[in-house]
C-alpha atoms as a PDB file:
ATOM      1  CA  UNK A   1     148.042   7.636   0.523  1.00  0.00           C
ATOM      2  CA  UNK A   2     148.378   5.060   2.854  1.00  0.00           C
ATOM      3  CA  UNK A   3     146.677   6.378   6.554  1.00  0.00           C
ATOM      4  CA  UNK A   4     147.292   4.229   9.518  1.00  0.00           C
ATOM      5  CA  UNK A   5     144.494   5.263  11.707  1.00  0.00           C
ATOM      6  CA  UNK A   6     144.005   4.805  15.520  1.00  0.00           C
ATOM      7  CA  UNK A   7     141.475   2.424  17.312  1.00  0.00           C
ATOM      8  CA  UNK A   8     138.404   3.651  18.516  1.00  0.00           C
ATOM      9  CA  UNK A   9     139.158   2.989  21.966  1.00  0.00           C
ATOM     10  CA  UNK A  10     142.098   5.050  21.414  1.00  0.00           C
ATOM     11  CA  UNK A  11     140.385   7.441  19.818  1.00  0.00           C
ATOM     12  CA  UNK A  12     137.427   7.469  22.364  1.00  0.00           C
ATOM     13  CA  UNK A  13     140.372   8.011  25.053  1.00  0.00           C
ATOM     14  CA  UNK A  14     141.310  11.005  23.456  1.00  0.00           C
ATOM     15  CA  UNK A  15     137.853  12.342  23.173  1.00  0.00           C
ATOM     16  CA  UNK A  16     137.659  11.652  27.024  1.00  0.00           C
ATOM     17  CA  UNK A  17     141.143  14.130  27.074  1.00  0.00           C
ATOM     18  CA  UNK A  18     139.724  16.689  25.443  1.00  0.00           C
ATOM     19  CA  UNK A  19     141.386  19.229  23.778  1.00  0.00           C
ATOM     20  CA  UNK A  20     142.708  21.730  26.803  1.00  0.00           C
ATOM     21  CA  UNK A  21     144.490  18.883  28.627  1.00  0.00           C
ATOM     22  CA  UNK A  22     145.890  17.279  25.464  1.00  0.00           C
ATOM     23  CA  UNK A  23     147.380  20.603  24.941  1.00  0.00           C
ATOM     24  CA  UNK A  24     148.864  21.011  28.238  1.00  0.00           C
ATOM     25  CA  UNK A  25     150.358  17.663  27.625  1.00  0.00           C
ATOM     26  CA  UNK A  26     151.871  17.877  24.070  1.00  0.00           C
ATOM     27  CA  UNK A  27     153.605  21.210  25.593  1.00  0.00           C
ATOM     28  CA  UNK A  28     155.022  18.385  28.488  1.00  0.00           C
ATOM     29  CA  UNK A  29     155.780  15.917  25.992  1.00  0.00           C
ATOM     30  CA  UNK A  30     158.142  19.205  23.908  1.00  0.00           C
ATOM     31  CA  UNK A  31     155.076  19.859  21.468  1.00  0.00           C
ATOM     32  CA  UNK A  32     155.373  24.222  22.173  1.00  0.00           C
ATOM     33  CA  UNK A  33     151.550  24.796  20.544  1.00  0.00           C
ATOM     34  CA  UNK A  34     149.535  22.669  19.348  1.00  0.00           C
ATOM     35  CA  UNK A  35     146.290  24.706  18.856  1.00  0.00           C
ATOM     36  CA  UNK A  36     144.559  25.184  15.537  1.00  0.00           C
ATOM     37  CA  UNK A  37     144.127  28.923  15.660  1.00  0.00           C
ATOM     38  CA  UNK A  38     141.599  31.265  14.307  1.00  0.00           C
ATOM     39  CA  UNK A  39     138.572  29.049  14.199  1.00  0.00           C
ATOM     40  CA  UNK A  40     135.809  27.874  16.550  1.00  0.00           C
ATOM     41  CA  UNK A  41     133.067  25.341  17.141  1.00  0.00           C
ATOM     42  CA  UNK A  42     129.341  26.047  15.549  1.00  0.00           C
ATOM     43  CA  UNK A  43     128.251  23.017  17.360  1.00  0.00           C
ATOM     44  CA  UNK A  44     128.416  23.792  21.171  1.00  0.00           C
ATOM     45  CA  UNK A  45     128.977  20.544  22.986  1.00  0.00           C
ATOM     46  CA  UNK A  46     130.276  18.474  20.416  1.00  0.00           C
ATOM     47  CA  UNK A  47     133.502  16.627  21.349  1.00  0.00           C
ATOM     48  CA  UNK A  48     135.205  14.623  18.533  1.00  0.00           C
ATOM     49  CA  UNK A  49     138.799  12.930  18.437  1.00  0.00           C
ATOM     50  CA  UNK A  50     139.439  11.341  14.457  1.00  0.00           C
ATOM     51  CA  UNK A  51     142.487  10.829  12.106  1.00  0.00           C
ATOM     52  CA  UNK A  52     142.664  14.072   9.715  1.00  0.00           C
ATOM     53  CA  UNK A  53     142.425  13.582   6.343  1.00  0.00           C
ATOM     54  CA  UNK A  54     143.535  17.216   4.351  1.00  0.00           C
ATOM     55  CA  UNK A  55     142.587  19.068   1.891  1.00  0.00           C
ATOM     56  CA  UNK A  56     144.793  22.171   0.595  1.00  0.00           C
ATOM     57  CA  UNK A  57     143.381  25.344  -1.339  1.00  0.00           C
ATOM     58  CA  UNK A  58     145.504  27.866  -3.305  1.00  0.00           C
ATOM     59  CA  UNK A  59     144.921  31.625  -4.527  1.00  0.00           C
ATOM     60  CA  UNK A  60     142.589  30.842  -7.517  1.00  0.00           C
ATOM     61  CA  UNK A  61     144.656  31.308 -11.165  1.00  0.00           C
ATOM     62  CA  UNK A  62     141.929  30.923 -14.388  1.00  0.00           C
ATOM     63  CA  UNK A  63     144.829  29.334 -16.144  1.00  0.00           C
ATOM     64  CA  UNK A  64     144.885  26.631 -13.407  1.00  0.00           C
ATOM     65  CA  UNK A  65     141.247  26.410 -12.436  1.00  0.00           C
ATOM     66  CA  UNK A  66     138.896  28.262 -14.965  1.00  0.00           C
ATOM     67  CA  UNK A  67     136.174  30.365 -14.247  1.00  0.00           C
ATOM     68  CA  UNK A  68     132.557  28.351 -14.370  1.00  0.00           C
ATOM     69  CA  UNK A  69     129.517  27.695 -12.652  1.00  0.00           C
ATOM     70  CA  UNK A  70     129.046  25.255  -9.403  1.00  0.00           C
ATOM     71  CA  UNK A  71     128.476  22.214 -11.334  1.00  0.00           C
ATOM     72  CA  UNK A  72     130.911  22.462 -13.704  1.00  0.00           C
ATOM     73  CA  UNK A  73     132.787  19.349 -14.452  1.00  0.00           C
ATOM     74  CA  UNK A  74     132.301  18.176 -10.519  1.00  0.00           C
ATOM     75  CA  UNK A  75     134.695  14.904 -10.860  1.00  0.00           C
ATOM     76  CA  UNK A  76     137.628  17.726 -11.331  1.00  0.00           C
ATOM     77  CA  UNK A  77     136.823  19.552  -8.043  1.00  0.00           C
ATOM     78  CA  UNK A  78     139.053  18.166  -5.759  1.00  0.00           C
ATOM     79  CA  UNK A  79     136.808  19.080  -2.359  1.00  0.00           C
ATOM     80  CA  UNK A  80     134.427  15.761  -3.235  1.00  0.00           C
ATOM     81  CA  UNK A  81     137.414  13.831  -3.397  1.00  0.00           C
ATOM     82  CA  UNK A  82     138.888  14.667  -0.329  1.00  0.00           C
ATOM     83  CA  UNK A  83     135.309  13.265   1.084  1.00  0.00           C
ATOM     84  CA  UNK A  84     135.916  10.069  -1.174  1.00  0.00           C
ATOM     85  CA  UNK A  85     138.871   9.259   0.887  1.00  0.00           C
ATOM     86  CA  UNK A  86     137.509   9.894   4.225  1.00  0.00           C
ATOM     87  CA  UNK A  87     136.661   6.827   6.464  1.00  0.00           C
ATOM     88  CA  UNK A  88     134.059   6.496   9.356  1.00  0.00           C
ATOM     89  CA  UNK A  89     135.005   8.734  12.566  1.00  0.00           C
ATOM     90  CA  UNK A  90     137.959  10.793   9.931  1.00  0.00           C
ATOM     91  CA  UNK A  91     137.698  14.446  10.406  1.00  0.00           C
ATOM     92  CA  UNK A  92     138.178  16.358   6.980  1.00  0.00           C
ATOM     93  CA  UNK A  93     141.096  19.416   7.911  1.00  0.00           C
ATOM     94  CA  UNK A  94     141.207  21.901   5.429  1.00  0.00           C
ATOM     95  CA  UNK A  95     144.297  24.811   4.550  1.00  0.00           C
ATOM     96  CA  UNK A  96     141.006  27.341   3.213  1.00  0.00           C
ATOM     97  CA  UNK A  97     144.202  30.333   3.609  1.00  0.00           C
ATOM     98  CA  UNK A  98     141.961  31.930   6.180  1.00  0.00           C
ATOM     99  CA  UNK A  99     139.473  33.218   3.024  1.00  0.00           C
ATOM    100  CA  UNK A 100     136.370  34.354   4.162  1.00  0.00           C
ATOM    101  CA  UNK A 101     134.349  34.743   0.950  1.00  0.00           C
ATOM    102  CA  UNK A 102     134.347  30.810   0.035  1.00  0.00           C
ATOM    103  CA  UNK A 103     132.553  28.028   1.002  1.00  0.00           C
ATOM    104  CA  UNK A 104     134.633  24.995   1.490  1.00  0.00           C
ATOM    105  CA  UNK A 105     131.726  22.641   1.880  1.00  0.00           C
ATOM    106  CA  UNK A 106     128.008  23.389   1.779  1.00  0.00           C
ATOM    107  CA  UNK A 107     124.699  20.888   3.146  1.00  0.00           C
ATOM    108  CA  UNK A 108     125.067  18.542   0.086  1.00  0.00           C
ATOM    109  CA  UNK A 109     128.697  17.836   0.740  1.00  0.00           C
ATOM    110  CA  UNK A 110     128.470  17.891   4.532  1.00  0.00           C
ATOM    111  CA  UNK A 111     125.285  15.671   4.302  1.00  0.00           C
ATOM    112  CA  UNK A 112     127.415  12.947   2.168  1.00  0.00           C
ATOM    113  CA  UNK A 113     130.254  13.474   5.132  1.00  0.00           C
ATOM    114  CA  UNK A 114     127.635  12.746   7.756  1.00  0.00           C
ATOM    115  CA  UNK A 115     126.399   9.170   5.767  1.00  0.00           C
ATOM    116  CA  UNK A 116     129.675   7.855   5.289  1.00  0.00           C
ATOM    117  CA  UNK A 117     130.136   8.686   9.567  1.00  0.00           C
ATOM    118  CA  UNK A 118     133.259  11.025   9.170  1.00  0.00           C
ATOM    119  CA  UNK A 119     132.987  12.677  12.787  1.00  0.00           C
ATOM    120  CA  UNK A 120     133.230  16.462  11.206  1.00  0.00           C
ATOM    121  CA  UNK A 121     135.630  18.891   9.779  1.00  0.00           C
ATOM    122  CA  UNK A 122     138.047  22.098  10.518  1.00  0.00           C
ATOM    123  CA  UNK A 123     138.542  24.298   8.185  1.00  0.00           C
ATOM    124  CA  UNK A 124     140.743  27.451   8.555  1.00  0.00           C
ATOM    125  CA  UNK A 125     137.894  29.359   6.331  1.00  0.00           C
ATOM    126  CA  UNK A 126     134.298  28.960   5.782  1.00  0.00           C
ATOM    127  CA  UNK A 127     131.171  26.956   5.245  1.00  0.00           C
ATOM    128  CA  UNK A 128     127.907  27.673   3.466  1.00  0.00           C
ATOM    129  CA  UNK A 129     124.466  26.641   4.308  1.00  0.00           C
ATOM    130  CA  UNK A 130     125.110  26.718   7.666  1.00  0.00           C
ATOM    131  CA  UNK A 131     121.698  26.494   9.855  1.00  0.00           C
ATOM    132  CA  UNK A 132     121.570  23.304   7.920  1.00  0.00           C
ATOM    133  CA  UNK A 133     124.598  22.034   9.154  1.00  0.00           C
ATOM    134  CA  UNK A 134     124.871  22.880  12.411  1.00  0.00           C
ATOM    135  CA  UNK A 135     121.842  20.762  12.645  1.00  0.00           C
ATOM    136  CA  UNK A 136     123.292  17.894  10.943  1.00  0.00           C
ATOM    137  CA  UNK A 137     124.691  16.102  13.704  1.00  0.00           C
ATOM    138  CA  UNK A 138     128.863  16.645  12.870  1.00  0.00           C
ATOM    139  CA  UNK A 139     131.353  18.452  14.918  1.00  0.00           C
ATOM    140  CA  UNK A 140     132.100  22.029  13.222  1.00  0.00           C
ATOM    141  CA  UNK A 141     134.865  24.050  13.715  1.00  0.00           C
ATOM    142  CA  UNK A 142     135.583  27.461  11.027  1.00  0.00           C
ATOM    143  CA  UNK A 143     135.847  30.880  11.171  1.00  0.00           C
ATOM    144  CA  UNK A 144     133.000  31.893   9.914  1.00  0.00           C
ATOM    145  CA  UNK A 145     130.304  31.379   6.825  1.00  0.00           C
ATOM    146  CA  UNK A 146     129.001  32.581   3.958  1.00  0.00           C
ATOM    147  CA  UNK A 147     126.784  32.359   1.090  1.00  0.00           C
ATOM    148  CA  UNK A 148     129.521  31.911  -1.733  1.00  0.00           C
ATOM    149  CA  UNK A 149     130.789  28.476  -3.215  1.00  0.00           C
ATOM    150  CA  UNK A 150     133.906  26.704  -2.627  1.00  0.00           C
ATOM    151  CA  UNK A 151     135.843  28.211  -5.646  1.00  0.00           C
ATOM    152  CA  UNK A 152     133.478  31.625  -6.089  1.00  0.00           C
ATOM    153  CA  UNK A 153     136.111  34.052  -5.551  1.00  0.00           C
ATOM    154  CA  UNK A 154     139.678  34.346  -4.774  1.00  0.00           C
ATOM    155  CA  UNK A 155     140.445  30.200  -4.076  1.00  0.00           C
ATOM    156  CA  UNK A 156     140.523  26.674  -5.195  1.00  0.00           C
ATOM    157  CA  UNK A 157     141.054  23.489  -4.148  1.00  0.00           C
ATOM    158  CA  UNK A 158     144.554  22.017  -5.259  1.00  0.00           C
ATOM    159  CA  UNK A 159     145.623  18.626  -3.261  1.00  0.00           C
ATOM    160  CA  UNK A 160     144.073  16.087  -1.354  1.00  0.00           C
ATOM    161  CA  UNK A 161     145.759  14.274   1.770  1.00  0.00           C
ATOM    162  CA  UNK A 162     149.069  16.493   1.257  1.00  0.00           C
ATOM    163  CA  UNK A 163     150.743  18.217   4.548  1.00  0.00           C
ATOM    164  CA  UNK A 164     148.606  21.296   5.190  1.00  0.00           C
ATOM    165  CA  UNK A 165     148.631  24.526   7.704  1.00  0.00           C
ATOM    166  CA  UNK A 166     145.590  24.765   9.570  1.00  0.00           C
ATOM    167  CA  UNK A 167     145.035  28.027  11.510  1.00  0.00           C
ATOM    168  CA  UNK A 168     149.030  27.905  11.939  1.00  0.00           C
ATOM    169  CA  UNK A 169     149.638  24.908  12.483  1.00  0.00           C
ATOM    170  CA  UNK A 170     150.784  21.701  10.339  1.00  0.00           C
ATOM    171  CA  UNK A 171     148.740  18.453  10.093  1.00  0.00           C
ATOM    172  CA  UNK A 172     149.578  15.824   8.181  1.00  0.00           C
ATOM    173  CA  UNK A 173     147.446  13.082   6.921  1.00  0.00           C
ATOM    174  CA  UNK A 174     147.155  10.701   9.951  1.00  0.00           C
ATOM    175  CA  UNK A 175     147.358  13.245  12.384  1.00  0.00           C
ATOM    176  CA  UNK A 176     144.904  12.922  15.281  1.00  0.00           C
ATOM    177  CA  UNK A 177     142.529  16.080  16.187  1.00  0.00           C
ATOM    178  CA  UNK A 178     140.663  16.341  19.165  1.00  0.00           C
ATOM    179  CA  UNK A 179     138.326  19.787  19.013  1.00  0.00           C
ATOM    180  CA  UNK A 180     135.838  20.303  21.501  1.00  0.00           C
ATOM    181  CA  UNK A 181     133.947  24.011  22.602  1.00  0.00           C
ATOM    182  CA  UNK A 182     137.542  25.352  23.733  1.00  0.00           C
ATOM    183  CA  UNK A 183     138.911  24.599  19.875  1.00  0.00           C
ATOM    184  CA  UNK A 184     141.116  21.941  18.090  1.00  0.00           C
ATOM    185  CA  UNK A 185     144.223  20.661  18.565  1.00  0.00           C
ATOM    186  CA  UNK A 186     146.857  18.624  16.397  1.00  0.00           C
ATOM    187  CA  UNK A 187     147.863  15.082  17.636  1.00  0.00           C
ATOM    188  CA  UNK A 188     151.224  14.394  15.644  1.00  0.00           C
ATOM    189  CA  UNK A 189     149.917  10.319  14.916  1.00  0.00           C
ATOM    190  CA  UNK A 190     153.396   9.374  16.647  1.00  0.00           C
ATOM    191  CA  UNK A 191     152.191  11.089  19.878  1.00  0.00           C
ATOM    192  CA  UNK A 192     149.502   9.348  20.510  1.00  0.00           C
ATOM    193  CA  UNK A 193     150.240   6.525  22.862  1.00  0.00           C
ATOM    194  CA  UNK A 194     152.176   8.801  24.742  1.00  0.00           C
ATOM    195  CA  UNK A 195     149.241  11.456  25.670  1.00  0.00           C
ATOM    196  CA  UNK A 196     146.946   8.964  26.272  1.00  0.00           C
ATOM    197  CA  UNK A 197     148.939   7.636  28.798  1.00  0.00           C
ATOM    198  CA  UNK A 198     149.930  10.695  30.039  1.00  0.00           C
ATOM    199  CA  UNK A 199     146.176  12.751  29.658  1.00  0.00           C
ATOM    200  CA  UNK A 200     144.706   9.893  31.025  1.00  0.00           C
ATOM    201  CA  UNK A 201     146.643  10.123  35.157  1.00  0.00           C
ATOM    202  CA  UNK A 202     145.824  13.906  34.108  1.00  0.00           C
ATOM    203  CA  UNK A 203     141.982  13.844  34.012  1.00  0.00           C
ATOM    204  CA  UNK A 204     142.022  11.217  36.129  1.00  0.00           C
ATOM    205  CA  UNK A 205     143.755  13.447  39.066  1.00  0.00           C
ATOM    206  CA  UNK A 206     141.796  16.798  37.888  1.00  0.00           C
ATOM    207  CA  UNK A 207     138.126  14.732  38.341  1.00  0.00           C
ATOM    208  CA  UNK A 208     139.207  13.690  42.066  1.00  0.00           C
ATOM    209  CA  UNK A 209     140.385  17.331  42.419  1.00  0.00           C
ATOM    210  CA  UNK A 210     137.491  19.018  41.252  1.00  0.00           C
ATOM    211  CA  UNK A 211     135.607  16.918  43.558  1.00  0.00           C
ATOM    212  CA  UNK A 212     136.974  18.128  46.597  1.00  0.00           C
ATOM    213  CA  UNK A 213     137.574  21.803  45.663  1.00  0.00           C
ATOM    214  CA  UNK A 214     133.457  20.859  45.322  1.00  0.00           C
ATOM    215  CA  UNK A 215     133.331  19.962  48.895  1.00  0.00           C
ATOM    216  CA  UNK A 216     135.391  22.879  50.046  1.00  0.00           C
ATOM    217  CA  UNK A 217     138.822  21.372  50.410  1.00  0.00           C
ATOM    218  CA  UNK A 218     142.218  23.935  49.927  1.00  0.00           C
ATOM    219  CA  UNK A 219     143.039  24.649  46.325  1.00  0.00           C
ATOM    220  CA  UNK A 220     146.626  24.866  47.632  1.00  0.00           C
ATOM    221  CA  UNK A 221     146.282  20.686  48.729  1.00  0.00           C
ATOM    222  CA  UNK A 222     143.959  19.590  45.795  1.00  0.00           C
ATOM    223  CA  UNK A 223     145.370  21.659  42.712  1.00  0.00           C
ATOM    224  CA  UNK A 224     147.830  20.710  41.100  1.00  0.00           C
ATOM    225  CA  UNK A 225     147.712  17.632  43.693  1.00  0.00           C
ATOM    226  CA  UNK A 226     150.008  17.812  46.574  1.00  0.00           C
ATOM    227  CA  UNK A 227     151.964  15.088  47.715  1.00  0.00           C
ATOM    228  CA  UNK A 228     149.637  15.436  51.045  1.00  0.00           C
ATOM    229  CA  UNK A 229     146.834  14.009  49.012  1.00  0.00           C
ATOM    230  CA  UNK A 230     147.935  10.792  47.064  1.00  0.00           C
ATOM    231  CA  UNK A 231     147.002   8.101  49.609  1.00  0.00           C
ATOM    232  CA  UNK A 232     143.816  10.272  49.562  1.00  0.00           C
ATOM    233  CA  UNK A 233     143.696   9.722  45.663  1.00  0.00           C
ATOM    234  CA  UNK A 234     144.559   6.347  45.735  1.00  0.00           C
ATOM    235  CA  UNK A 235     141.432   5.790  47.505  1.00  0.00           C
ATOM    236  CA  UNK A 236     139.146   7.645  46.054  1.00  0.00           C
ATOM    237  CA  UNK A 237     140.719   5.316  42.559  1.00  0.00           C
ATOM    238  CA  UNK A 238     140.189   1.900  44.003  1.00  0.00           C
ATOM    239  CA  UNK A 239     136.604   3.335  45.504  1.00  0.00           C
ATOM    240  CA  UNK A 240     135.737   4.449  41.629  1.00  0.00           C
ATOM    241  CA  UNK A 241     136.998   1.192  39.896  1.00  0.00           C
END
C-alpha cells in the first residue's frame, strides 16, 4: 500500500500540539472524538506525532492459524511484517480486540522497531517483556502486559496496513497519531494542514496565557483570551519572535 506520509516539520508541529489541543481542534474542525480509548502511555514523558501503519488481529480459528510454538514458520506471522513496512518516525497501530492475554510485540520485535527509528506503537491490547521496553527508548501506549505471545491464546494476526479500530476509533494507514502522557489521538491524513494551522494560534495563545495567569493576571481576561488582551498578545508575539 501506497502511504503518503507527512514532513517532519509537519510532523514535529504536531508533536509541539500535542494530543489534548489537537483534540479540541478536530472537535472544531467537525471531528466529534478523536481519542484512542482504553489504553495509556508506559513511557511517561514521551511525546510522538508519526504516520500509522496497522496491523489487524482476529479471534484465533486452528483452521486459519494452527496451533504451534513461537517460532513456528515466523515468515507467516504477519506481526514482523507489519514492522517490515514501517518507515523511520511510523508508529505501528494495532486492532489487538482489547485481548489481554496476548502479546502483540515482545523486546525482540520492539528492539528491531527501535533500529529501523519507527517512533513507537499503540496497541488496543498488550505487550510482553515490558521492563525491557519501557527502557528502550520508543513511545508506548497499551492497556496493559503480559507474559503470553502474540498468538498464545484466543488471537492472531490477520492483515497488515488494512483500516483498523483502535480503542474505538478508526485509523487508516496514513493516518497521523499524536500520543503523549494524556493518550493518543487519530489525525485523519486529510486533516492535517488544517490543525496545524489551527493548533498552532492555539498553543501559541494558551503559552502567552499561561504566562500571565503565572503572574497573577484574571482568568476571566487571559482564558480563553479576551478581546481586551490581543494588542497585549500581539506584543508579547513580536517580543518572542
Amino acid at each position: 500500500m501506497n502511504i503518503q506520509r507527512p514532513t517532519e516539520n509537519k510532523l514535529q508541529a504536531l508533536r509541539s500540539i500535542g494530543s489534548a489541543t489537537a483534540s479540541a481542534e478536530l472537535r472544531n474542525l467537525g471531528l466529534r472524538d478523536s481519542h484512542i480509548k482504553g489504553i495509556s502511555s508506559i513511557t511517561p514523558g514521551t511525546s510522538i506525532a508519526g504516520t500509522a501503519v496497522t496491523l489487524q488481529f482476529m479471534p484465533r480459528r486452528e483452521d486459519q492459524y494452527p496451533d504451534g510454538n513461537e517460532y513456528l514458520d515466523p515468515e507467516s506471522q504477519l506481526h514482523r511484517h507489519v514492522l517490515y513496512a514501517a518507515q523511520s518516525g511510523d508508529i505501528v497501530v494495532v486492532d489487538a480486540r482489547s485481548d489481554m492475554s496476548s502479546g502483540v510485540f515482545g523486546e525482540m520485535m520492539l528492539t528491531y522497531l527501535k533500529g529501523k527509528k519507527g517512533a513507537g506503537v499503540v496497541i488496543d491490547g498488550c505487550i510482553r517483556d515490558s521492563a525491557y521496553a519501557k527502557q528502550l527508548g520508543l513511545g508506548i501506549w497499551v492497556r496493559g502486559t503480559t507474559p503470553n505471545w502474540h498468538a498464545q491464546t484466543n488471537i492472531f494476526p490477520f492483515a497488515v496496513n488494512v483500516p483498523v479500530a483502535c480503542g474505538g476509533r478508526l485509523v487508516f494507514p496514513g493516518d497521523v497519531i499524536i500520543a503523549d502522557d494524556d493518550g493518543a489521538v487519530v489525525v485523519p491524513h486529510t486533516y492535517v494542514d488544517s490543525l496545524i494551522e489551527k493548533g498552532s494560534v492555539h498553543a501559541e495563545w494558551e503559552e502567552f496565557s499561561k504566562a500571565r495567569l503565572l503572574e497573577g493576571g484574571d482568568m476571566r481576561k487571559y482564558y480563553p483570551l479576551r478581546n481586551d488582551a490581543r494588542a497585549e498578545y500581539e506584543e508579547w508575539k513580536k517580543q518572542k519572535d
